[in-house]
N, C-alpha and C. Protein backbone atom coordinates (compact mmCIF):
# COMPACT_ATOMS: atom_id res chain seq x y z
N UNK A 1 -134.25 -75.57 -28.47
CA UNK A 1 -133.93 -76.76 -27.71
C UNK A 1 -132.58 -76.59 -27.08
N UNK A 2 -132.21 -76.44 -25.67
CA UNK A 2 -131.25 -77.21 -24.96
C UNK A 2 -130.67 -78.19 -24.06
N UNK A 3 -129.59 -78.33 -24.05
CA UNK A 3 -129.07 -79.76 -23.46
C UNK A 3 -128.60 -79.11 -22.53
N UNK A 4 -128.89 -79.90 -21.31
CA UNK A 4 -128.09 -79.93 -19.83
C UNK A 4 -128.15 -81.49 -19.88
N UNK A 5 -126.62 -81.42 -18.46
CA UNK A 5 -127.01 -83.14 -17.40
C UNK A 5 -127.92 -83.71 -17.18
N UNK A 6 -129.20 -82.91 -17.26
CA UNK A 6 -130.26 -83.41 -16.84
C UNK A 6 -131.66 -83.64 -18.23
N UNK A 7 -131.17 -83.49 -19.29
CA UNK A 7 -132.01 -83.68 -20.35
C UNK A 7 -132.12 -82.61 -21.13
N UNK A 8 -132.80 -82.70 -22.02
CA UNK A 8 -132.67 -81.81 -23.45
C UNK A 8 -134.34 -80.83 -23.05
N UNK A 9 -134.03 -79.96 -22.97
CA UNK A 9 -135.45 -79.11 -22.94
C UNK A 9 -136.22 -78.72 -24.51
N UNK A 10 -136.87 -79.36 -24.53
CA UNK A 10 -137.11 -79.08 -26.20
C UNK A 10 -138.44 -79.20 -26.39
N UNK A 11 -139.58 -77.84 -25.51
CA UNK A 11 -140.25 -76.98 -25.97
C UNK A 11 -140.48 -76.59 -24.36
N UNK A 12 -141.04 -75.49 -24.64
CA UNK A 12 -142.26 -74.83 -23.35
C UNK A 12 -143.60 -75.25 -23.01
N UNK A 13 -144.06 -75.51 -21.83
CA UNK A 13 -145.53 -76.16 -22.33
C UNK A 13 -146.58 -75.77 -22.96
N UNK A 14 -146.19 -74.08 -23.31
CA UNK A 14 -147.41 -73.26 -24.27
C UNK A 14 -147.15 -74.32 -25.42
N UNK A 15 -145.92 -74.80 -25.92
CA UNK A 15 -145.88 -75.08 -27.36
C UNK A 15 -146.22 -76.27 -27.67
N UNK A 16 -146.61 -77.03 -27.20
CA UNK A 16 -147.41 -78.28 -27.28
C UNK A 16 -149.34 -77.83 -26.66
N UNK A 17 -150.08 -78.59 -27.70
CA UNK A 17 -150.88 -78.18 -27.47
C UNK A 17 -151.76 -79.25 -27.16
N UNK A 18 -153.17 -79.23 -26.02
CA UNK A 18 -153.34 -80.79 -26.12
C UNK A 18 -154.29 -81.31 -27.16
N UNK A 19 -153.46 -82.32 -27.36
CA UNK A 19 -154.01 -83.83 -28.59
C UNK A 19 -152.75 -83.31 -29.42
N UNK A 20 -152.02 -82.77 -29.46
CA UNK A 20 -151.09 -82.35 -30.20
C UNK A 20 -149.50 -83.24 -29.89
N UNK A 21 -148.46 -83.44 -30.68
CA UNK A 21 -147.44 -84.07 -30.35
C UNK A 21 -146.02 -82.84 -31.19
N UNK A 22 -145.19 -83.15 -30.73
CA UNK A 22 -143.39 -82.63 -31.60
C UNK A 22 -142.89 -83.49 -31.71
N UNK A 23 -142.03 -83.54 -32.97
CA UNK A 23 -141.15 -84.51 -33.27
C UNK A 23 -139.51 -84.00 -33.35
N UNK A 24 -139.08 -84.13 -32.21
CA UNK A 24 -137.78 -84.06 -31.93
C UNK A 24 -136.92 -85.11 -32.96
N UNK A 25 -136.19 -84.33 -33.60
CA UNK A 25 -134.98 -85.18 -34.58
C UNK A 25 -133.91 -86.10 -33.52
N UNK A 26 -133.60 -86.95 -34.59
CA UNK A 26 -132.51 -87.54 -33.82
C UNK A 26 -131.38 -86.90 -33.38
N UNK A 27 -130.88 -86.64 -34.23
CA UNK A 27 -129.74 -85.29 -34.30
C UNK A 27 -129.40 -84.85 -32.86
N UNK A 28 -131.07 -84.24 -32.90
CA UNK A 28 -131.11 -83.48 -31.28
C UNK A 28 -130.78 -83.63 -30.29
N UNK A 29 -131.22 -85.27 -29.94
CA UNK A 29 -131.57 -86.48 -29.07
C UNK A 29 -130.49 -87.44 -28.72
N UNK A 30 -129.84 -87.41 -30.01
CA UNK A 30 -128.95 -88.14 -30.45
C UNK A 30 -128.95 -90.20 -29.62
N UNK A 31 -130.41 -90.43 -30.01
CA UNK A 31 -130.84 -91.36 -30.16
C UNK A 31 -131.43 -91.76 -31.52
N UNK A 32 -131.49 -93.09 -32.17
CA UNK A 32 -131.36 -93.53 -33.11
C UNK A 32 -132.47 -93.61 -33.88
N UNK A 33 -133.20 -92.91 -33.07
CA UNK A 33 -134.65 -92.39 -34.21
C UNK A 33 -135.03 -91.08 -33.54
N UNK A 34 -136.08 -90.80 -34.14
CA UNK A 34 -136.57 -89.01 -33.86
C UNK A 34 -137.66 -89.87 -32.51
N UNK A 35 -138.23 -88.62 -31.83
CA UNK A 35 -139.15 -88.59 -30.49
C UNK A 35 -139.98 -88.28 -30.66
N UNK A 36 -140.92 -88.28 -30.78
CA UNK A 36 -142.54 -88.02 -30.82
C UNK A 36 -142.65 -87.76 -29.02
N UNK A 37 -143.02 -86.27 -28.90
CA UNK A 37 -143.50 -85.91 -26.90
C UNK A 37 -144.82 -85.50 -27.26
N UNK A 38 -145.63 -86.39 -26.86
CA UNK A 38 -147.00 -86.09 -26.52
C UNK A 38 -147.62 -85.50 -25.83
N UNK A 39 -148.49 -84.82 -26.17
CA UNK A 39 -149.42 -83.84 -24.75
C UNK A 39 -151.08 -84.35 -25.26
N UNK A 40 -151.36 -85.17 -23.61
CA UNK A 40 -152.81 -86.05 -23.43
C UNK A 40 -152.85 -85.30 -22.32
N UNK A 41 -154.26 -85.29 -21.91
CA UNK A 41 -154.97 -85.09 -20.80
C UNK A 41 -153.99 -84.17 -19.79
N UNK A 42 -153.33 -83.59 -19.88
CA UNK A 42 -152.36 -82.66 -19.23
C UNK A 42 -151.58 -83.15 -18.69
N UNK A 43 -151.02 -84.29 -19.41
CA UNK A 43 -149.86 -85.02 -19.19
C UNK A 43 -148.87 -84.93 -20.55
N UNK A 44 -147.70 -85.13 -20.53
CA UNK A 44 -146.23 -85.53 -21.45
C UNK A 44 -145.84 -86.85 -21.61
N UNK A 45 -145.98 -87.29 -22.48
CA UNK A 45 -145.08 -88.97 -22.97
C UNK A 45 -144.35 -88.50 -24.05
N UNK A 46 -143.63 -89.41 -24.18
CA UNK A 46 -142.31 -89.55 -25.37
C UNK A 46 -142.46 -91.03 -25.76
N UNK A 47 -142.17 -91.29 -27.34
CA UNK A 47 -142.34 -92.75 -27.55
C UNK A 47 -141.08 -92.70 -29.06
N UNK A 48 -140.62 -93.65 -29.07
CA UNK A 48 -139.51 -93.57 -30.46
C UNK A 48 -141.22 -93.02 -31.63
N UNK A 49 -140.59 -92.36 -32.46
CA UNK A 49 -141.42 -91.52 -33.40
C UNK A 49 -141.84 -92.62 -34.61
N UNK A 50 -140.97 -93.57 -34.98
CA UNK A 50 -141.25 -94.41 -36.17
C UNK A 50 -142.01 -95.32 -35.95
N UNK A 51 -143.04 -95.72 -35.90
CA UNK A 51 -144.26 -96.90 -35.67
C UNK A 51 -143.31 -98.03 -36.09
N UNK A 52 -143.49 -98.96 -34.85
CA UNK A 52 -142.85 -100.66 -35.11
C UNK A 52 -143.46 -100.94 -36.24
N UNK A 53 -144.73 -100.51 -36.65
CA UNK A 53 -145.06 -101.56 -37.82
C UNK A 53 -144.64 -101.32 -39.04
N UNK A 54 -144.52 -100.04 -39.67
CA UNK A 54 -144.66 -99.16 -41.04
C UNK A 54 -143.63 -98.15 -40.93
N UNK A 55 -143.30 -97.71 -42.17
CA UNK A 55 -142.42 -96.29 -41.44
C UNK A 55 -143.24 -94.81 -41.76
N UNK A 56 -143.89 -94.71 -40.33
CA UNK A 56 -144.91 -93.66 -40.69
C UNK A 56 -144.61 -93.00 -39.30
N UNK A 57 -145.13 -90.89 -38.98
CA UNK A 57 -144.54 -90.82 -37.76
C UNK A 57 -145.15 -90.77 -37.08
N UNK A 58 -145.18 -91.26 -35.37
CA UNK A 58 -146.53 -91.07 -34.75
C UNK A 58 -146.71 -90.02 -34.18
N UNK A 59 -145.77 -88.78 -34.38
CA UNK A 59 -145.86 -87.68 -34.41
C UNK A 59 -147.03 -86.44 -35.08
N UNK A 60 -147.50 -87.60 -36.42
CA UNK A 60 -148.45 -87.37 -36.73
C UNK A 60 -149.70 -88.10 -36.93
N UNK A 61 -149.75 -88.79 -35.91
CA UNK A 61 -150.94 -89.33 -35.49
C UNK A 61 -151.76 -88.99 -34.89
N UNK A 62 -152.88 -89.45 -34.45
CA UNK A 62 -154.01 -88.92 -33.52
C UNK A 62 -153.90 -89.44 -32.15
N UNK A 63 -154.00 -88.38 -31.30
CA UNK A 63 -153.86 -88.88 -30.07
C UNK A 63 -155.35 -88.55 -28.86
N UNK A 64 -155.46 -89.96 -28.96
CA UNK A 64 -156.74 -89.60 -27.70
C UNK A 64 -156.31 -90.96 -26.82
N UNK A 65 -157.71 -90.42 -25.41
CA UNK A 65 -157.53 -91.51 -24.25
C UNK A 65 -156.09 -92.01 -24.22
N UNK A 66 -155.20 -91.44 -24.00
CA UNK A 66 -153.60 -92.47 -23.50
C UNK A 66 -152.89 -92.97 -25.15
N UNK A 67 -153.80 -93.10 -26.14
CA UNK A 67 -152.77 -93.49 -26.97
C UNK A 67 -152.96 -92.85 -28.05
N UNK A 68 -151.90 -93.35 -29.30
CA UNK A 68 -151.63 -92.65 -30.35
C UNK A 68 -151.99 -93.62 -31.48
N UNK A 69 -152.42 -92.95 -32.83
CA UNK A 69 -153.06 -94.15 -33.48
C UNK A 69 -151.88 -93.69 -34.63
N UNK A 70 -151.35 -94.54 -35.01
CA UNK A 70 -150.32 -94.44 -36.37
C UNK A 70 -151.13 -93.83 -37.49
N UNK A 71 -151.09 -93.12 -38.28
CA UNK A 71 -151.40 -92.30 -39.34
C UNK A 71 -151.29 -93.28 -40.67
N UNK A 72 -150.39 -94.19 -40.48
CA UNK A 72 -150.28 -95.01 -41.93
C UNK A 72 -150.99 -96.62 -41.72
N UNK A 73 -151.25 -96.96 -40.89
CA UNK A 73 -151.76 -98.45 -40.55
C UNK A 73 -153.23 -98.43 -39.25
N UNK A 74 -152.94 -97.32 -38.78
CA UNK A 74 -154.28 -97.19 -37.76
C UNK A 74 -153.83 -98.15 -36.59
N UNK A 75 -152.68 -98.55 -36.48
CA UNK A 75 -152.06 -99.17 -35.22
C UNK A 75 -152.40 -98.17 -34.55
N UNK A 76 -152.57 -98.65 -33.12
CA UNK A 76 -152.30 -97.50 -32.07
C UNK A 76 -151.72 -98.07 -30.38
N UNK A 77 -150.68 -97.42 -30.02
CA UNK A 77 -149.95 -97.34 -28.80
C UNK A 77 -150.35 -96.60 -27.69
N UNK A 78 -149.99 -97.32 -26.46
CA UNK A 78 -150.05 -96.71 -25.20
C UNK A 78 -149.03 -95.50 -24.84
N UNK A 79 -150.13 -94.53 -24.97
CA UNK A 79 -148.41 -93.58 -24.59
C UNK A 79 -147.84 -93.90 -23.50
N UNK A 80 -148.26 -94.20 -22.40
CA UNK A 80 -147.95 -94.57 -20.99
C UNK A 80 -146.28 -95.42 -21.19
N UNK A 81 -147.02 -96.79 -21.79
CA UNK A 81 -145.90 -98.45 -21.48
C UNK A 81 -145.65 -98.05 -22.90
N UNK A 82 -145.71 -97.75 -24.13
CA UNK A 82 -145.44 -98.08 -25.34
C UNK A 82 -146.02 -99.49 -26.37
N UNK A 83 -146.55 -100.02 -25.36
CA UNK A 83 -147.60 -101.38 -25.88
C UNK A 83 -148.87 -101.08 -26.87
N UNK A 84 -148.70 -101.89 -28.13
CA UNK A 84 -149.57 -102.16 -29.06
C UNK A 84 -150.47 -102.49 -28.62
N UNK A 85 -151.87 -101.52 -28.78
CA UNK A 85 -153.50 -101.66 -28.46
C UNK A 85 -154.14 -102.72 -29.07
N UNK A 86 -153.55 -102.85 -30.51
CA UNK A 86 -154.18 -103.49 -31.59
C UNK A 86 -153.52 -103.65 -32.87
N UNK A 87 -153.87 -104.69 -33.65
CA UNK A 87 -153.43 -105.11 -35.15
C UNK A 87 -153.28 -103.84 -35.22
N UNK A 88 -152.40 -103.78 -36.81
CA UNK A 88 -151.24 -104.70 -37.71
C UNK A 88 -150.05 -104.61 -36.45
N UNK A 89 -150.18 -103.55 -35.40
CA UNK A 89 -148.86 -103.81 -34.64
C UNK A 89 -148.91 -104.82 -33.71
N UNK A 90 -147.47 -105.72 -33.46
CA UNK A 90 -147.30 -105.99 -32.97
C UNK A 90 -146.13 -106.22 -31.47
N UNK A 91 -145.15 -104.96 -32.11
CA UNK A 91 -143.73 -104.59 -31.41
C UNK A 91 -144.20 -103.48 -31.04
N UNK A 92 -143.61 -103.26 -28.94
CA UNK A 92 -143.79 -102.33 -28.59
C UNK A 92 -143.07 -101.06 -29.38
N UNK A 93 -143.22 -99.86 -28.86
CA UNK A 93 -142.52 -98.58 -29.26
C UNK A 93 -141.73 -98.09 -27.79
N UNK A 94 -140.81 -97.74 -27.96
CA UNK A 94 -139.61 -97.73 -26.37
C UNK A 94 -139.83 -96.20 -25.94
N UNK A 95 -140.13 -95.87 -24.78
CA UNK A 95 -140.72 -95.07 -23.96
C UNK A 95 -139.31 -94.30 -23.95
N UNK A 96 -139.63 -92.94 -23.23
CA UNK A 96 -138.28 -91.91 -23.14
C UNK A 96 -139.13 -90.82 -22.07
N UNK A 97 -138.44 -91.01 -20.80
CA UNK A 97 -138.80 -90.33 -19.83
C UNK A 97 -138.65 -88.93 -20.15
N UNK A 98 -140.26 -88.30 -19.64
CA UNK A 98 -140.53 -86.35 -19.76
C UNK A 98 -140.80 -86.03 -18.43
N UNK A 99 -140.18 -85.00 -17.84
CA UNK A 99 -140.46 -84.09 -17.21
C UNK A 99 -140.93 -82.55 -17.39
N UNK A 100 -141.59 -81.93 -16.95
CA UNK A 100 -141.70 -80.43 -16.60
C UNK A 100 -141.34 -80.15 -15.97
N UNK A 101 -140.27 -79.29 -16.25
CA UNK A 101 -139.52 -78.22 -14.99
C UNK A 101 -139.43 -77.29 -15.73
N UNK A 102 -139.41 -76.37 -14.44
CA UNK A 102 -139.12 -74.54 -15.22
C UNK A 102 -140.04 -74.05 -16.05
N UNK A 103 -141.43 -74.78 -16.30
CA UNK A 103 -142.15 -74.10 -17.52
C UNK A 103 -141.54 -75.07 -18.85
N UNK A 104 -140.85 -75.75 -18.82
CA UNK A 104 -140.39 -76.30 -19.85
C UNK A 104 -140.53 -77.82 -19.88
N UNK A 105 -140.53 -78.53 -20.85
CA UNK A 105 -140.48 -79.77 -21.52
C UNK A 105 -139.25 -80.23 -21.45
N UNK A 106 -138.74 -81.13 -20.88
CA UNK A 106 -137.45 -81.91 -20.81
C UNK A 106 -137.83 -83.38 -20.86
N UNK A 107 -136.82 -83.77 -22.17
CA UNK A 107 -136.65 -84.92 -22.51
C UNK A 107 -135.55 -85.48 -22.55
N UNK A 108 -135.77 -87.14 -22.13
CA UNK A 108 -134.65 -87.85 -21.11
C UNK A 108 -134.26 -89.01 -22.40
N UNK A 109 -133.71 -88.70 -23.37
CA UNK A 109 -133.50 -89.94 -24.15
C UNK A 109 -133.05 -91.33 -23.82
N UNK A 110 -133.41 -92.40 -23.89
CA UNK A 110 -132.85 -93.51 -23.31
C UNK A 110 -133.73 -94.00 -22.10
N UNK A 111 -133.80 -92.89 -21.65
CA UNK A 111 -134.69 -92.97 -20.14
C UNK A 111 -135.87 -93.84 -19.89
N UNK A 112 -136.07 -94.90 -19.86
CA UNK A 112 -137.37 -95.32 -20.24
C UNK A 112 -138.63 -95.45 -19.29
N UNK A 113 -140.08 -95.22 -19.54
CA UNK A 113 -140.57 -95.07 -17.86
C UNK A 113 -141.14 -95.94 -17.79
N UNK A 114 -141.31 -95.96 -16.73
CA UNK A 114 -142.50 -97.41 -15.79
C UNK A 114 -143.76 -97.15 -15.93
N UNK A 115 -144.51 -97.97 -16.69
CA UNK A 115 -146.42 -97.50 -17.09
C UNK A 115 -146.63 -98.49 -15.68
């Protein structure tokens, strides 16, 4: 993983695989929870990693059609907006703008995107 002005590159797109997610530490990010970057349909989202509802990661959740289903409650989110699909959640999860450039994964902490 590196940091430029322009975001933290923290993987290649070989290394995400699809239905697959990484969980970028905070540390890294140096935002106040870890990142869950998703790879759907040959697209990239980023969503804060800790499920609003439980503390479970959605890093390791299942990801189909656009969202991610929490691993500990079966909540599941829009990767797109970060909006709760369904019970027990009810608080969105805060989005973090991804790009591809260079062959690489860059993540925009803070960044939040427009679904």
């Amino acid at each position: 993983m590196s940091t430029t002005g322009t975001g933290i590159r923290v993987a290649s797109v070989d290394d995400i695989e699809e239905g697959e997610a990484l969980k970028v530490p905070a540390e890294t990010t140096g935002h106040g929870d870890a990142i869950a970057v998703f790879h759907d349909a040959g697209e990239y989202f980023a969503l804060d990693d800790t499920c609003s509802h439980g503390q479970a990661s959605l890093a390791d959740g299942w990801i189909e059609d656009g969202e991610v289903e929490c691993p500990l409650h079966s909540a599941r989110f829009c990767l797109k907006s970060g909006q709760p699909q369904c019970m027990p959640a009810t608080v969105a999860q805060r989005t973090h703008r991804v790009e591809v450039r260079d062959g690489g994964i860059w993540l925009h902490p803070g960044e939040e995107t427009t679904a």
